[in-house]
PDB file of N, CA and C in Angstrom:
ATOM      1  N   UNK A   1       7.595 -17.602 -11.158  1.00  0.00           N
ATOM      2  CA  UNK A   1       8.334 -16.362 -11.270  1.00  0.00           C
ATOM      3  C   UNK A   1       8.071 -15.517 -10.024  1.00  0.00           C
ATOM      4  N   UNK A   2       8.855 -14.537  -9.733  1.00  0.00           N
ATOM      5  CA  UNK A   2       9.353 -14.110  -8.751  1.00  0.00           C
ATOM      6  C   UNK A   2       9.139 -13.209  -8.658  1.00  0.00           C
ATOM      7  N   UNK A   3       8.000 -12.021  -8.451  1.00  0.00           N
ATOM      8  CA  UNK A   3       7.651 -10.577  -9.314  1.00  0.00           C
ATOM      9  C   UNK A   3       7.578  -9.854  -8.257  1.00  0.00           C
ATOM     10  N   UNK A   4       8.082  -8.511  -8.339  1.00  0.00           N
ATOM     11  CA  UNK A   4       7.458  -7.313  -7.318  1.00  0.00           C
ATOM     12  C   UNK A   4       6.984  -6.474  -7.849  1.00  0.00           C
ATOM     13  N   UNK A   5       6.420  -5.686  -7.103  1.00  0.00           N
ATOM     14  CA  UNK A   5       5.185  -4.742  -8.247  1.00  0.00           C
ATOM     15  C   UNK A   5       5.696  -3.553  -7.227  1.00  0.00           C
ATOM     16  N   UNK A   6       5.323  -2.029  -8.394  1.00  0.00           N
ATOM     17  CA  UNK A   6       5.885  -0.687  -7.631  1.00  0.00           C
ATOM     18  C   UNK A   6       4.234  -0.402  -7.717  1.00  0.00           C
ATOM     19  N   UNK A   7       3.999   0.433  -6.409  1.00  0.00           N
ATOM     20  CA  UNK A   7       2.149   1.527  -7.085  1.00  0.00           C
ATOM     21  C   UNK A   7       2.835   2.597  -6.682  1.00  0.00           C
ATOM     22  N   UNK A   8       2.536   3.533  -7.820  1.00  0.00           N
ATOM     23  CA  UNK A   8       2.798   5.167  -7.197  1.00  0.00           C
ATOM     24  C   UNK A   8       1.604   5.565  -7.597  1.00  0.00           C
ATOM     25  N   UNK A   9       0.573   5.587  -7.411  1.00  0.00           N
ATOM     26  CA  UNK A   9      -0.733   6.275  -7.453  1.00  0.00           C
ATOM     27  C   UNK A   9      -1.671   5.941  -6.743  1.00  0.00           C
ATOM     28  N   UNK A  10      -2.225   6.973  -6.195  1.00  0.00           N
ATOM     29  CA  UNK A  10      -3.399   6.679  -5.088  1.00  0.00           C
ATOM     30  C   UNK A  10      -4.483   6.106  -5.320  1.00  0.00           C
ATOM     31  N   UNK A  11      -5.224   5.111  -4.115  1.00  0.00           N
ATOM     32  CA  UNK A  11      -6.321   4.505  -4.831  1.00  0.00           C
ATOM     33  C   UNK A  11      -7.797   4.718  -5.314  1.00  0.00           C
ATOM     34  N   UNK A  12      -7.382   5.963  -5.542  1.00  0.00           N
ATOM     35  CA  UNK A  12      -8.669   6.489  -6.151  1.00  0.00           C
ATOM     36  C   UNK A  12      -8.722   7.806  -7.107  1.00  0.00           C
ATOM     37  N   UNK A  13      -8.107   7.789  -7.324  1.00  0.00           N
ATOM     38  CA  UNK A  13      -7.399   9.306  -8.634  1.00  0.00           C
ATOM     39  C   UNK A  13      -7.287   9.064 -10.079  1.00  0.00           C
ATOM     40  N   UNK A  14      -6.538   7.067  -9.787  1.00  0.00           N
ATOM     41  CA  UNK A  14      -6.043   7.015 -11.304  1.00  0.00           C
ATOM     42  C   UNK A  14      -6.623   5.487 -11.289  1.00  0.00           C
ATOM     43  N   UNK A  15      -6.699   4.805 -12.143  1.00  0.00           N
ATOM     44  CA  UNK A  15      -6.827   3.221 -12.259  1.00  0.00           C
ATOM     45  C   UNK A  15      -5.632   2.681 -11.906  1.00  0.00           C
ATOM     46  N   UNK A  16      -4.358   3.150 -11.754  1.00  0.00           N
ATOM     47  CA  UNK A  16      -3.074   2.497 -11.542  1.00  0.00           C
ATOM     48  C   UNK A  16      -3.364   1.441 -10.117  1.00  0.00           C
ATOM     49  N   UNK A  17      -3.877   1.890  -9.507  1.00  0.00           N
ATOM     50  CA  UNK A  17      -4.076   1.324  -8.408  1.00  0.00           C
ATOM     51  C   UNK A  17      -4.775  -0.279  -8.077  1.00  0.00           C
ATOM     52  N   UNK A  18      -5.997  -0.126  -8.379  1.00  0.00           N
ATOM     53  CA  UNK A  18      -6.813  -1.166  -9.039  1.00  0.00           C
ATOM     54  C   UNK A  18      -5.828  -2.222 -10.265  1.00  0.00           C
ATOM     55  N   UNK A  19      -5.639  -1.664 -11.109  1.00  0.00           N
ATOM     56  CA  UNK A  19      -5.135  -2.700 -12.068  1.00  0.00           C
ATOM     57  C   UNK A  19      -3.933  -3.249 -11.323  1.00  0.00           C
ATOM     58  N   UNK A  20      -3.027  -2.504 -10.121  1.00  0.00           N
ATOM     59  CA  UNK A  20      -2.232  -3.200  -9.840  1.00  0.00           C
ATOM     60  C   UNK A  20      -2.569  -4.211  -9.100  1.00  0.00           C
ATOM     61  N   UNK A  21      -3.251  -4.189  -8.725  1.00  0.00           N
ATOM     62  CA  UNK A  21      -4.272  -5.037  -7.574  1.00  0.00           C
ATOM     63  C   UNK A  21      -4.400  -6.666  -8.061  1.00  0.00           C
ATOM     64  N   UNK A  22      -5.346  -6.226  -9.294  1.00  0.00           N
ATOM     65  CA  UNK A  22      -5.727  -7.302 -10.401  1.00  0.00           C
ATOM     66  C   UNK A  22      -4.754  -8.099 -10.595  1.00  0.00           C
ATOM     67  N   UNK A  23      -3.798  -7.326 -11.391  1.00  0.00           N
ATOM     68  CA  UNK A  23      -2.216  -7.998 -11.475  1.00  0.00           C
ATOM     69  C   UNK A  23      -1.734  -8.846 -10.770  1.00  0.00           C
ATOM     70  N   UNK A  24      -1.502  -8.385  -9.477  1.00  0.00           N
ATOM     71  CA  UNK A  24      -1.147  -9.136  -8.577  1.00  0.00           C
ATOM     72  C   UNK A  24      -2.112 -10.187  -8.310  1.00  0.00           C
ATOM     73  N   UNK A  25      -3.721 -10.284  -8.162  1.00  0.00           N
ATOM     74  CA  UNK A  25      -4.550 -11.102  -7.919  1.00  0.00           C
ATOM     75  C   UNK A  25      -4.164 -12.401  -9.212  1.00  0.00           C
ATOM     76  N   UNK A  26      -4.002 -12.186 -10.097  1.00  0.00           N
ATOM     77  CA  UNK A  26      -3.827 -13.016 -11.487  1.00  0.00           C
ATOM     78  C   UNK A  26      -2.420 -13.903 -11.162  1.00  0.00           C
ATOM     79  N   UNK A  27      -1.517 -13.042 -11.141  1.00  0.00           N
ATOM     80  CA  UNK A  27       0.265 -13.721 -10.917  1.00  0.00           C
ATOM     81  C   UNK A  27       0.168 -14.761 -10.195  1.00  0.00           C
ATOM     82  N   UNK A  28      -0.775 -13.982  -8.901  1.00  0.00           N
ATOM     83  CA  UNK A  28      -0.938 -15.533  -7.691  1.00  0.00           C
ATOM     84  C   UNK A  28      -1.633 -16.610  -8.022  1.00  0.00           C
ATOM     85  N   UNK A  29      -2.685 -16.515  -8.758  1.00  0.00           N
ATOM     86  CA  UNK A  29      -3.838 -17.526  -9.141  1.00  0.00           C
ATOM     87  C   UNK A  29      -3.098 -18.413 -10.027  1.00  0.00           C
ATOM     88  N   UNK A  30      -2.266 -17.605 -11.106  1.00  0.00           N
ATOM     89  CA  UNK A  30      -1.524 -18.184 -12.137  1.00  0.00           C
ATOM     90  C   UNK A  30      -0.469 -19.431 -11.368  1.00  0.00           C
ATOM     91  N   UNK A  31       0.002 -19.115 -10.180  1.00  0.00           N
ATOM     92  CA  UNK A  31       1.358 -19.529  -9.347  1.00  0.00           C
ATOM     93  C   UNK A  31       2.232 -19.184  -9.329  1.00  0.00           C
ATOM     94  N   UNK A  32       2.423 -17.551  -9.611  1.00  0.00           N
ATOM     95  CA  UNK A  32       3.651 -16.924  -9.324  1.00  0.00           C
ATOM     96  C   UNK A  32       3.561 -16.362  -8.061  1.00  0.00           C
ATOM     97  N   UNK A  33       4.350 -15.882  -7.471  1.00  0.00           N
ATOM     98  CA  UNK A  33       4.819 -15.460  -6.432  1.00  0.00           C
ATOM     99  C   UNK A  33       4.812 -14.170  -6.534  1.00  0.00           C
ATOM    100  N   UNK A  34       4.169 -12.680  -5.657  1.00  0.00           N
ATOM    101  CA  UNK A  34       4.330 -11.869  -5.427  1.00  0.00           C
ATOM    102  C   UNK A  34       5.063 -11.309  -4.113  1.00  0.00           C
ATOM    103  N   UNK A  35       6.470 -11.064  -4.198  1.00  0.00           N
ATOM    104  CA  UNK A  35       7.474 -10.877  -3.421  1.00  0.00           C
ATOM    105  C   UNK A  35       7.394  -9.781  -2.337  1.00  0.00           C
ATOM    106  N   UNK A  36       6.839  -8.846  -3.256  1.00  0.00           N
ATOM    107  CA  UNK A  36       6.561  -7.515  -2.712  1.00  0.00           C
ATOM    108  C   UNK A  36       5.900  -6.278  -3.524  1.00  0.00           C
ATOM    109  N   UNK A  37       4.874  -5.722  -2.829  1.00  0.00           N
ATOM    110  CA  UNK A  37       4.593  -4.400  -3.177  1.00  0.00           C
ATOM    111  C   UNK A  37       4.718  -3.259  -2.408  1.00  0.00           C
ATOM    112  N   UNK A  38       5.657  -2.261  -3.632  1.00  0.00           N
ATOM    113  CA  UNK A  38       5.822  -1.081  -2.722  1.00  0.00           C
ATOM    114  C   UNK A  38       5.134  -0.180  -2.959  1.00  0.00           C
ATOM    115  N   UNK A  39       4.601   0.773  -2.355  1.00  0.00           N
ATOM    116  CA  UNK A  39       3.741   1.809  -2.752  1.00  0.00           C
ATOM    117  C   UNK A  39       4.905   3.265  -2.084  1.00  0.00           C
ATOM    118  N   UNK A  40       4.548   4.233  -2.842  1.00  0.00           N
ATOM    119  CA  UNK A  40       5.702   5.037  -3.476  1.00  0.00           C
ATOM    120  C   UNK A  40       5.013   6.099  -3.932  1.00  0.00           C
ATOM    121  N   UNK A  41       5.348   7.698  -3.610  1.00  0.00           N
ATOM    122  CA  UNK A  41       4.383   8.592  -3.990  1.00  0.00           C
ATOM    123  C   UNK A  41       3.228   9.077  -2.985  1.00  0.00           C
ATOM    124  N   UNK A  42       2.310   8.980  -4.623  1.00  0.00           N
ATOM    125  CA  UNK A  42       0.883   9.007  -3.794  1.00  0.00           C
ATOM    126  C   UNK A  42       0.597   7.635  -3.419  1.00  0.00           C
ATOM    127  N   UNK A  43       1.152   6.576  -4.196  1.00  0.00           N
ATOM    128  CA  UNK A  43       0.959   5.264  -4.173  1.00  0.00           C
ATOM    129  C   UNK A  43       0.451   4.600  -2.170  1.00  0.00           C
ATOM    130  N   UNK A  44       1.053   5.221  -1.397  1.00  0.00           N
ATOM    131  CA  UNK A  44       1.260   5.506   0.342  1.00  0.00           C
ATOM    132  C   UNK A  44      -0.272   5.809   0.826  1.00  0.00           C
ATOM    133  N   UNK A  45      -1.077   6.306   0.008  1.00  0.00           N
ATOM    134  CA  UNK A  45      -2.724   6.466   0.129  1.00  0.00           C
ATOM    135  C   UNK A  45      -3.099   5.354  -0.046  1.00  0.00           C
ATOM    136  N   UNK A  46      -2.599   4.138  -0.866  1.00  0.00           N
ATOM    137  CA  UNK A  46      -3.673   2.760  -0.804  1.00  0.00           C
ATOM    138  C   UNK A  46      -3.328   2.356   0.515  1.00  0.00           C
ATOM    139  N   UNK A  47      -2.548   2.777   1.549  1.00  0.00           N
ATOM    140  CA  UNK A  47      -2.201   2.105   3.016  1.00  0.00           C
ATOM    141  C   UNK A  47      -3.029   2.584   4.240  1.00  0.00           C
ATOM    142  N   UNK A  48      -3.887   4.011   3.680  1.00  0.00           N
ATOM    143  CA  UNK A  48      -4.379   4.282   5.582  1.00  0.00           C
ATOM    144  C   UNK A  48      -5.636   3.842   5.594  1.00  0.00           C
ATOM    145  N   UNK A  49      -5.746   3.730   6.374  1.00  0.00           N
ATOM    146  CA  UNK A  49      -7.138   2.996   7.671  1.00  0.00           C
ATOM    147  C   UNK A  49      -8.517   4.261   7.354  1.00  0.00           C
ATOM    148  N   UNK A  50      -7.829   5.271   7.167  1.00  0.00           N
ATOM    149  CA  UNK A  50      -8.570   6.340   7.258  1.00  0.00           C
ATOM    150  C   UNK A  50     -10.083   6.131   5.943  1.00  0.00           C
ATOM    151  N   UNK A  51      -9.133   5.373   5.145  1.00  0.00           N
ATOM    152  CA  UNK A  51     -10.583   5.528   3.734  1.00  0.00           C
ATOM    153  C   UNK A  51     -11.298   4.417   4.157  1.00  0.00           C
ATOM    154  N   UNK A  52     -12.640   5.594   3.605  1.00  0.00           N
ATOM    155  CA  UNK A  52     -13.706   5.181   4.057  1.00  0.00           C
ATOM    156  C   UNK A  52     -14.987   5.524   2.783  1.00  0.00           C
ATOM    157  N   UNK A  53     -14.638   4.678   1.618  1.00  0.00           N
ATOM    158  CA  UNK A  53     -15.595   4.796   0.259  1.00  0.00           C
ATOM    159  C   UNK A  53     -17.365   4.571   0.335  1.00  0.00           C
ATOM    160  N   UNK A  54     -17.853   5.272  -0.345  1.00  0.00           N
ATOM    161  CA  UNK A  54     -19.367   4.624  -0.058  1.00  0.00           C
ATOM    162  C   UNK A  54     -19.689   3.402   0.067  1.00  0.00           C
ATOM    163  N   UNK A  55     -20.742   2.818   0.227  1.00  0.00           N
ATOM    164  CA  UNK A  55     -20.574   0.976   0.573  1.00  0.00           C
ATOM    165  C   UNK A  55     -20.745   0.732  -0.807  1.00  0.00           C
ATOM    166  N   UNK A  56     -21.533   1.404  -1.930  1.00  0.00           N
ATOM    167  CA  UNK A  56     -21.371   0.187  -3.227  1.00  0.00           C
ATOM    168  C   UNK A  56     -20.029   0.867  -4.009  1.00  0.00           C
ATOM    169  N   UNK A  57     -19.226   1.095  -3.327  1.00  0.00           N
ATOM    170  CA  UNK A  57     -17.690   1.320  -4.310  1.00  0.00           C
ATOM    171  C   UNK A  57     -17.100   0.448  -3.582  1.00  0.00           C
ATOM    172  N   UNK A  58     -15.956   0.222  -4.390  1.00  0.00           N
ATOM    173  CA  UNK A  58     -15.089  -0.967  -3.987  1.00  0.00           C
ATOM    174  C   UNK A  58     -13.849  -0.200  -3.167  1.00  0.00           C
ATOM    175  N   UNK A  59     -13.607  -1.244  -2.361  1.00  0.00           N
ATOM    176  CA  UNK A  59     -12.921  -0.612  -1.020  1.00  0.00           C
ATOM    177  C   UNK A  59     -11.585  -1.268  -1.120  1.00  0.00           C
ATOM    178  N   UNK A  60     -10.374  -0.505  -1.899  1.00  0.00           N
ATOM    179  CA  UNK A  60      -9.393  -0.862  -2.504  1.00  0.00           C
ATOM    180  C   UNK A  60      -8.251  -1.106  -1.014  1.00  0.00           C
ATOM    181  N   UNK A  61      -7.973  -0.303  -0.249  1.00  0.00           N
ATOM    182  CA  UNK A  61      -7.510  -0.666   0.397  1.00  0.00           C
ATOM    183  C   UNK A  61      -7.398  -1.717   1.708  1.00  0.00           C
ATOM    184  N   UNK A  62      -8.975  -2.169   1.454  1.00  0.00           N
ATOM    185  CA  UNK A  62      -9.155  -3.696   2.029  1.00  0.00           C
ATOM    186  C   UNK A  62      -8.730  -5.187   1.063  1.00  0.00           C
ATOM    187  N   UNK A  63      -8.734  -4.643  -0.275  1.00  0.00           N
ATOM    188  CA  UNK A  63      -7.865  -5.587  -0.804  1.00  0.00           C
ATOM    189  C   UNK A  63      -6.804  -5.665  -1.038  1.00  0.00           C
ATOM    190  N   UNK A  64      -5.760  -4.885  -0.936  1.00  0.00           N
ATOM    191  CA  UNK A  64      -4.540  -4.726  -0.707  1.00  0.00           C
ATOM    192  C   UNK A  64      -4.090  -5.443   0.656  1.00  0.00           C
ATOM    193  N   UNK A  65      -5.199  -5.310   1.419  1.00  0.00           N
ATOM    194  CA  UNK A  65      -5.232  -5.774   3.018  1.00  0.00           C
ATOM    195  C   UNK A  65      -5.017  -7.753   2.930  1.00  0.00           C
ATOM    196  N   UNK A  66      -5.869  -7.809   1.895  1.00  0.00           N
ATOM    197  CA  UNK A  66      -6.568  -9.265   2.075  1.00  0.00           C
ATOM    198  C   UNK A  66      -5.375  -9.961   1.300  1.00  0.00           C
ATOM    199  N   UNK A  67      -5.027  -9.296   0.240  1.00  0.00           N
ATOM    200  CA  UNK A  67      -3.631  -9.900  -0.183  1.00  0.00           C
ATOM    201  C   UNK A  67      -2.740 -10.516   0.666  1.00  0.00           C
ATOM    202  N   UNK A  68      -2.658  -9.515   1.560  1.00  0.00           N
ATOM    203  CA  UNK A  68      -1.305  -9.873   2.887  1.00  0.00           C
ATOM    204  C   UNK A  68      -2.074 -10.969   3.526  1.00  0.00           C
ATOM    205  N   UNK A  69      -3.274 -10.841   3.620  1.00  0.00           N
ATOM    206  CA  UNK A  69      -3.586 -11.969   4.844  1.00  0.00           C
ATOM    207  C   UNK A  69      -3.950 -12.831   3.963  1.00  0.00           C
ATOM    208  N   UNK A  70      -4.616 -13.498   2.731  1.00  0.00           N
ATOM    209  CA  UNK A  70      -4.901 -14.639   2.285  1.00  0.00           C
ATOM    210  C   UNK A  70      -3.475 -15.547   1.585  1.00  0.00           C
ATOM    211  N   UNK A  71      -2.580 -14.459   1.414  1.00  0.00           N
ATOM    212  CA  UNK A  71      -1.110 -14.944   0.557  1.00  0.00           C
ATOM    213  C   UNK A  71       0.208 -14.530   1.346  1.00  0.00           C
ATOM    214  N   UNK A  72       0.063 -13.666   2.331  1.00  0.00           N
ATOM    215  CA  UNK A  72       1.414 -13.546   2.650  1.00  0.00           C
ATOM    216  C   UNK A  72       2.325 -12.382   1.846  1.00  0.00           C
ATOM    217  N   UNK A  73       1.229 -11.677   1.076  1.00  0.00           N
ATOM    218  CA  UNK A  73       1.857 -10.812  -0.116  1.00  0.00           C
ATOM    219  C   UNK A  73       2.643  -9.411   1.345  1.00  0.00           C
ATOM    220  N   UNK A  74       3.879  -8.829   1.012  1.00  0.00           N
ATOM    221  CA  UNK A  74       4.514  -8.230   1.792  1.00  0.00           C
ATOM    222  C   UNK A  74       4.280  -6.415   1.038  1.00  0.00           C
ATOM    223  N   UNK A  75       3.780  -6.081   2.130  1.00  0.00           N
ATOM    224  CA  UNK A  75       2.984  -4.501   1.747  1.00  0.00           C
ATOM    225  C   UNK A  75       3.924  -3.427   2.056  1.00  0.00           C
ATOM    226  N   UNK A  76       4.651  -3.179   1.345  1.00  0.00           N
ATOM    227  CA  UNK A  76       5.622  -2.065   2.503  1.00  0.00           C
ATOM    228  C   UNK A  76       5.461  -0.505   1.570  1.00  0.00           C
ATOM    229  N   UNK A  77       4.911   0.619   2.350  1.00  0.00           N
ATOM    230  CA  UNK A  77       4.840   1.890   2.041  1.00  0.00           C
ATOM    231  C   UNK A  77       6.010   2.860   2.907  1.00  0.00           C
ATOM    232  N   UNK A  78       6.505   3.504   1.450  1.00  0.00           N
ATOM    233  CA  UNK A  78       7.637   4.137   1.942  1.00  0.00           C
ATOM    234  C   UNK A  78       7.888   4.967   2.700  1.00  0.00           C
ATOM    235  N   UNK A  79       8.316   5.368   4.000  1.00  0.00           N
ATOM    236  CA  UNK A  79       8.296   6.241   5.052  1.00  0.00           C
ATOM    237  C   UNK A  79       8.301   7.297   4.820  1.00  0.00           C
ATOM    238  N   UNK A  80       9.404   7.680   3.754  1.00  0.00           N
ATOM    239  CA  UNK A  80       9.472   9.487   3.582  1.00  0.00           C
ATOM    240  C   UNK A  80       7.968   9.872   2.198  1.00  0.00           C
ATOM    241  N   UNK A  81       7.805   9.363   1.914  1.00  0.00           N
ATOM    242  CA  UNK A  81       6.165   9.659   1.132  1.00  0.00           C
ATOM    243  C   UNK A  81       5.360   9.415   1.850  1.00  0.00           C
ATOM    244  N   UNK A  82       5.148   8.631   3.016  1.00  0.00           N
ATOM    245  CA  UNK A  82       3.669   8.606   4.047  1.00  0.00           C
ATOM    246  C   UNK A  82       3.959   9.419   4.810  1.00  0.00           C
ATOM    247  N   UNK A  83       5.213   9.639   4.908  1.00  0.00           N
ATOM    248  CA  UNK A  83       5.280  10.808   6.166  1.00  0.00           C
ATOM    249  C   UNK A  83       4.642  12.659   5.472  1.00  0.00           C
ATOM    250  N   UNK A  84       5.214  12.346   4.307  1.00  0.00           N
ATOM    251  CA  UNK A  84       4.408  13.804   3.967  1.00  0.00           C
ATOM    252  C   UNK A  84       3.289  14.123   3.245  1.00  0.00           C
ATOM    253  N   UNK A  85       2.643  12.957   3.252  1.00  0.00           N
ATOM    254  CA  UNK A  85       1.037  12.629   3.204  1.00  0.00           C
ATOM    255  C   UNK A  85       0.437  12.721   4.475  1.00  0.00           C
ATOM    256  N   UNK A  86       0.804  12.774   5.465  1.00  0.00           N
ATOM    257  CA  UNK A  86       0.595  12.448   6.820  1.00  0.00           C
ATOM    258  C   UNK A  86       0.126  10.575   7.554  1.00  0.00           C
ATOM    259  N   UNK A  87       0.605   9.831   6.503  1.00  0.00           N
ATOM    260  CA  UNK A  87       0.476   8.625   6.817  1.00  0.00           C
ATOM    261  C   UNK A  87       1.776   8.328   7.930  1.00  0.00           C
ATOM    262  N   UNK A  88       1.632   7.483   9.411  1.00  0.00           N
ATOM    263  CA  UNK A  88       2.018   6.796  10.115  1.00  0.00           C
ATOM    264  C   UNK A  88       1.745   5.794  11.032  1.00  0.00           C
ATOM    265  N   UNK A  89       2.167   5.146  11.727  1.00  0.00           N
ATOM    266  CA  UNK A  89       1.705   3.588  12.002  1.00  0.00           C
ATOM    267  C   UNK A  89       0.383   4.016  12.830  1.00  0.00           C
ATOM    268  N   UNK A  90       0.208   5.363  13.313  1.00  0.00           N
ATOM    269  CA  UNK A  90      -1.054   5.050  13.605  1.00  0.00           C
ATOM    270  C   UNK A  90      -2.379   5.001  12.971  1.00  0.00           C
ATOM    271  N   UNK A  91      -2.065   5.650  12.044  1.00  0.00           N
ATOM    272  CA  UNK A  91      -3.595   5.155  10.855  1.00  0.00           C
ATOM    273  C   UNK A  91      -3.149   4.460   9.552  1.00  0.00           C
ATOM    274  N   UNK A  92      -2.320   3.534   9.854  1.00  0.00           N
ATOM    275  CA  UNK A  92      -1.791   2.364   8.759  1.00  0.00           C
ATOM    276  C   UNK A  92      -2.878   1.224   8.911  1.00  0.00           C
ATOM    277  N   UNK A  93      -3.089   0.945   7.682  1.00  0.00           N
ATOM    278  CA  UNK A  93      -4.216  -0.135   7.637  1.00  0.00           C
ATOM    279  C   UNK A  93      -3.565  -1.257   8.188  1.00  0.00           C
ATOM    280  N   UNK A  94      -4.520  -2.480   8.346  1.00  0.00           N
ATOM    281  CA  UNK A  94      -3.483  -3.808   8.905  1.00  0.00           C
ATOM    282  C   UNK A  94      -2.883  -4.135   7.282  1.00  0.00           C
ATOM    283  N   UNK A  95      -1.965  -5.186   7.896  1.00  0.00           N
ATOM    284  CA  UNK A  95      -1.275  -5.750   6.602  1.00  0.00           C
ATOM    285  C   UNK A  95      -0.201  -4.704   5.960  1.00  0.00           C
ATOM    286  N   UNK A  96      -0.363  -3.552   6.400  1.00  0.00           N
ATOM    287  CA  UNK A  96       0.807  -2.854   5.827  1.00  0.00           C
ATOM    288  C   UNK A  96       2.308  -2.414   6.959  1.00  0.00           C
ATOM    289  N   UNK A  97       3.431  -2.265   6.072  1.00  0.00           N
ATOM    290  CA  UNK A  97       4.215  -1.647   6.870  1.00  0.00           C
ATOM    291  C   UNK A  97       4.672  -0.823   6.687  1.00  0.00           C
ATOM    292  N   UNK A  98       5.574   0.074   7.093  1.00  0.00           N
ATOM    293  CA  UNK A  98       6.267   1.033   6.773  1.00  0.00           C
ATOM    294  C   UNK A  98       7.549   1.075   6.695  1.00  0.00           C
ATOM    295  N   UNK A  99       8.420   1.201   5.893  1.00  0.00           N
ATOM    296  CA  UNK A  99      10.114   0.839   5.788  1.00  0.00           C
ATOM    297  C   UNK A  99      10.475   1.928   4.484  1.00  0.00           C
ATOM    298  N   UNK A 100      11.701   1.779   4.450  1.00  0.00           N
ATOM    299  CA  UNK A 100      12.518   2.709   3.487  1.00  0.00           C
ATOM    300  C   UNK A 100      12.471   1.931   2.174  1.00  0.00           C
ATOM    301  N   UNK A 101      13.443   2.857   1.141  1.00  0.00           N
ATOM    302  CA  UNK A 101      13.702   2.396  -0.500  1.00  0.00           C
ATOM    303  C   UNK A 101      14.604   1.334  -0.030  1.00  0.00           C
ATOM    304  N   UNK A 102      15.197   0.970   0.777  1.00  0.00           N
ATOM    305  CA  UNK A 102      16.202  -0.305   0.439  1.00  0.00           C
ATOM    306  C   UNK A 102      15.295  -1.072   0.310  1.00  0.00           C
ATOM    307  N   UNK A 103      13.832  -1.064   0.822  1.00  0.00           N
ATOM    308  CA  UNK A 103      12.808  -2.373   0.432  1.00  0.00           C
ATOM    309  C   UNK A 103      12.690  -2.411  -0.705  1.00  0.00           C
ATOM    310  N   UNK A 104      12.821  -1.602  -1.531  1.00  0.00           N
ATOM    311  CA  UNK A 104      12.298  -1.468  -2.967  1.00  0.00           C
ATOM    312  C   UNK A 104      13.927  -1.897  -3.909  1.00  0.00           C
ATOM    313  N   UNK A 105      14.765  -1.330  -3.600  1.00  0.00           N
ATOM    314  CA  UNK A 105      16.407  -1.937  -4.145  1.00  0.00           C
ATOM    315  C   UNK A 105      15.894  -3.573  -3.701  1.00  0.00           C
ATOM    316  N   UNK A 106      16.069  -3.557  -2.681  1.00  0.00           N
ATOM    317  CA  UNK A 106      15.713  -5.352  -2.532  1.00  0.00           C
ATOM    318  C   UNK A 106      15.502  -5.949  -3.157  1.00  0.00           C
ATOM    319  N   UNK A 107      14.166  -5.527  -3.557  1.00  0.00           N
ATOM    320  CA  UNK A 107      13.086  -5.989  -4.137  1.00  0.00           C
ATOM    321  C   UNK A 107      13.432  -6.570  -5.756  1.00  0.00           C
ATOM    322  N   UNK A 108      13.991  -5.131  -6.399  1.00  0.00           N
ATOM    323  CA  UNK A 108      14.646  -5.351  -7.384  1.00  0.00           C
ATOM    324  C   UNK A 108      15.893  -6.522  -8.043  1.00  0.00           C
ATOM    325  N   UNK A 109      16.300  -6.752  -6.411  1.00  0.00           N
ATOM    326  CA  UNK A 109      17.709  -7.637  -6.499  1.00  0.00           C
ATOM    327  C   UNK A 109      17.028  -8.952  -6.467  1.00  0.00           C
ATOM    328  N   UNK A 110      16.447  -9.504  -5.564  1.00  0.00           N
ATOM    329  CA  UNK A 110      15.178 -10.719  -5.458  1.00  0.00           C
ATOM    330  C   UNK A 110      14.342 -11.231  -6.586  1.00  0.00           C
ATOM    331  N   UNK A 111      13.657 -10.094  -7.103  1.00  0.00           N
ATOM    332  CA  UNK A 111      12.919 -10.436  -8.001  1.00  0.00           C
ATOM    333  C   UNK A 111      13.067 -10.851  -9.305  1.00  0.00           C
ATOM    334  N   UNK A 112      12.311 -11.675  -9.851  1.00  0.00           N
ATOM    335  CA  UNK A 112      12.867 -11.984 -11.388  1.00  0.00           C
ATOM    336  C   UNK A 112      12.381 -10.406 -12.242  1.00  0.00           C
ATOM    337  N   UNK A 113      11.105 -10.063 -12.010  1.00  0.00           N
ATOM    338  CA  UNK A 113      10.598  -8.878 -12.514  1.00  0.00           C
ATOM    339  C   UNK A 113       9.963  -7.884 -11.575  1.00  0.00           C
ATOM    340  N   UNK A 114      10.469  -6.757 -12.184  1.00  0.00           N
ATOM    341  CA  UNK A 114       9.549  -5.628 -11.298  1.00  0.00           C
ATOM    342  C   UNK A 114       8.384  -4.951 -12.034  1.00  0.00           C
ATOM    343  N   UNK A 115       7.222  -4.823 -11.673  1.00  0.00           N
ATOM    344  CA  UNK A 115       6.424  -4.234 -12.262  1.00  0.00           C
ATOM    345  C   UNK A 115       5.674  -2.960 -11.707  1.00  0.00           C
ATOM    346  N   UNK A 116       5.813  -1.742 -12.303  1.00  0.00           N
ATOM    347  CA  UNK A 116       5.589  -0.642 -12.187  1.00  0.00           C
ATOM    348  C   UNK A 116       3.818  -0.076 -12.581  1.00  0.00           C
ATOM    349  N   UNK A 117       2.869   0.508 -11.609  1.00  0.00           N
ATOM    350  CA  UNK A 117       2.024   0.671 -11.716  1.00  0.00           C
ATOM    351  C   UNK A 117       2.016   2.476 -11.555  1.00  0.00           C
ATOM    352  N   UNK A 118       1.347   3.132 -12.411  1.00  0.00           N
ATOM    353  CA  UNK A 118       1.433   4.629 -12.425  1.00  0.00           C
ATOM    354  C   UNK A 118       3.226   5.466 -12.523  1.00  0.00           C
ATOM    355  N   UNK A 119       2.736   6.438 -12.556  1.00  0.00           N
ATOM    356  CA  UNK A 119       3.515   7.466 -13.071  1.00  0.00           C
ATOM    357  C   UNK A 119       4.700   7.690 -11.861  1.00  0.00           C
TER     358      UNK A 119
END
């Protein structure tokens, strides 16, 4: 199956974040395919370079990172929500990009399911 996942919550405010994570870690293990995740909102905070968690907390936006690089999972945070977070390509973590909602319509059209993480 063919799944894209939405995060609109930042990675450290709500659990939305994390469990989407999981999710996605499971789908792949299982052998589904994760098409795309968009992050949306606050969701645009699991993308900058900038966080920097104590060392024994878990460092969410390096696994979001590792997704892209161990699977190919496609990271795209939406321009007009990073832009007024102050997220842009220069403190974008690796593995992420930045593009508009047609990634997310796409996404929808592609996918067998979309799955929505936070509010």
């Amino acid at each position: 199956m063919k799944i894209a996942v939405l995060v609109n919550e930042g990675p450290y405010q709500h659990q939305s974040a994390d469990t989407a994570w999981n999710f996605c870690k499971a789908a792949i293990e299982a052998g589904h395919e994760i098409q795309r995740v968009f992050f949306y909102h606050d969701g645009v905070n699991n993308a900058t370079k900038l966080t920097e968690p104590p060392q024994d907390d878990r460092h969410i936006v390096n696994r979001w990172a590792s997704l892209n690089k161990e699977h190919g999972v496609d990271l795209v945070v939406c321009v007009a929500a990073a832009m007024r977070r102050g997220i842009v390509e220069a403190n974008l973590a690796e593995g992420f990009r930045i593009s508009g909602l047609g990634q997310l319509v796409e996404s929808g059209i592609q996918a067998d399911r979309v799955v929505t993480f936070g509010d």
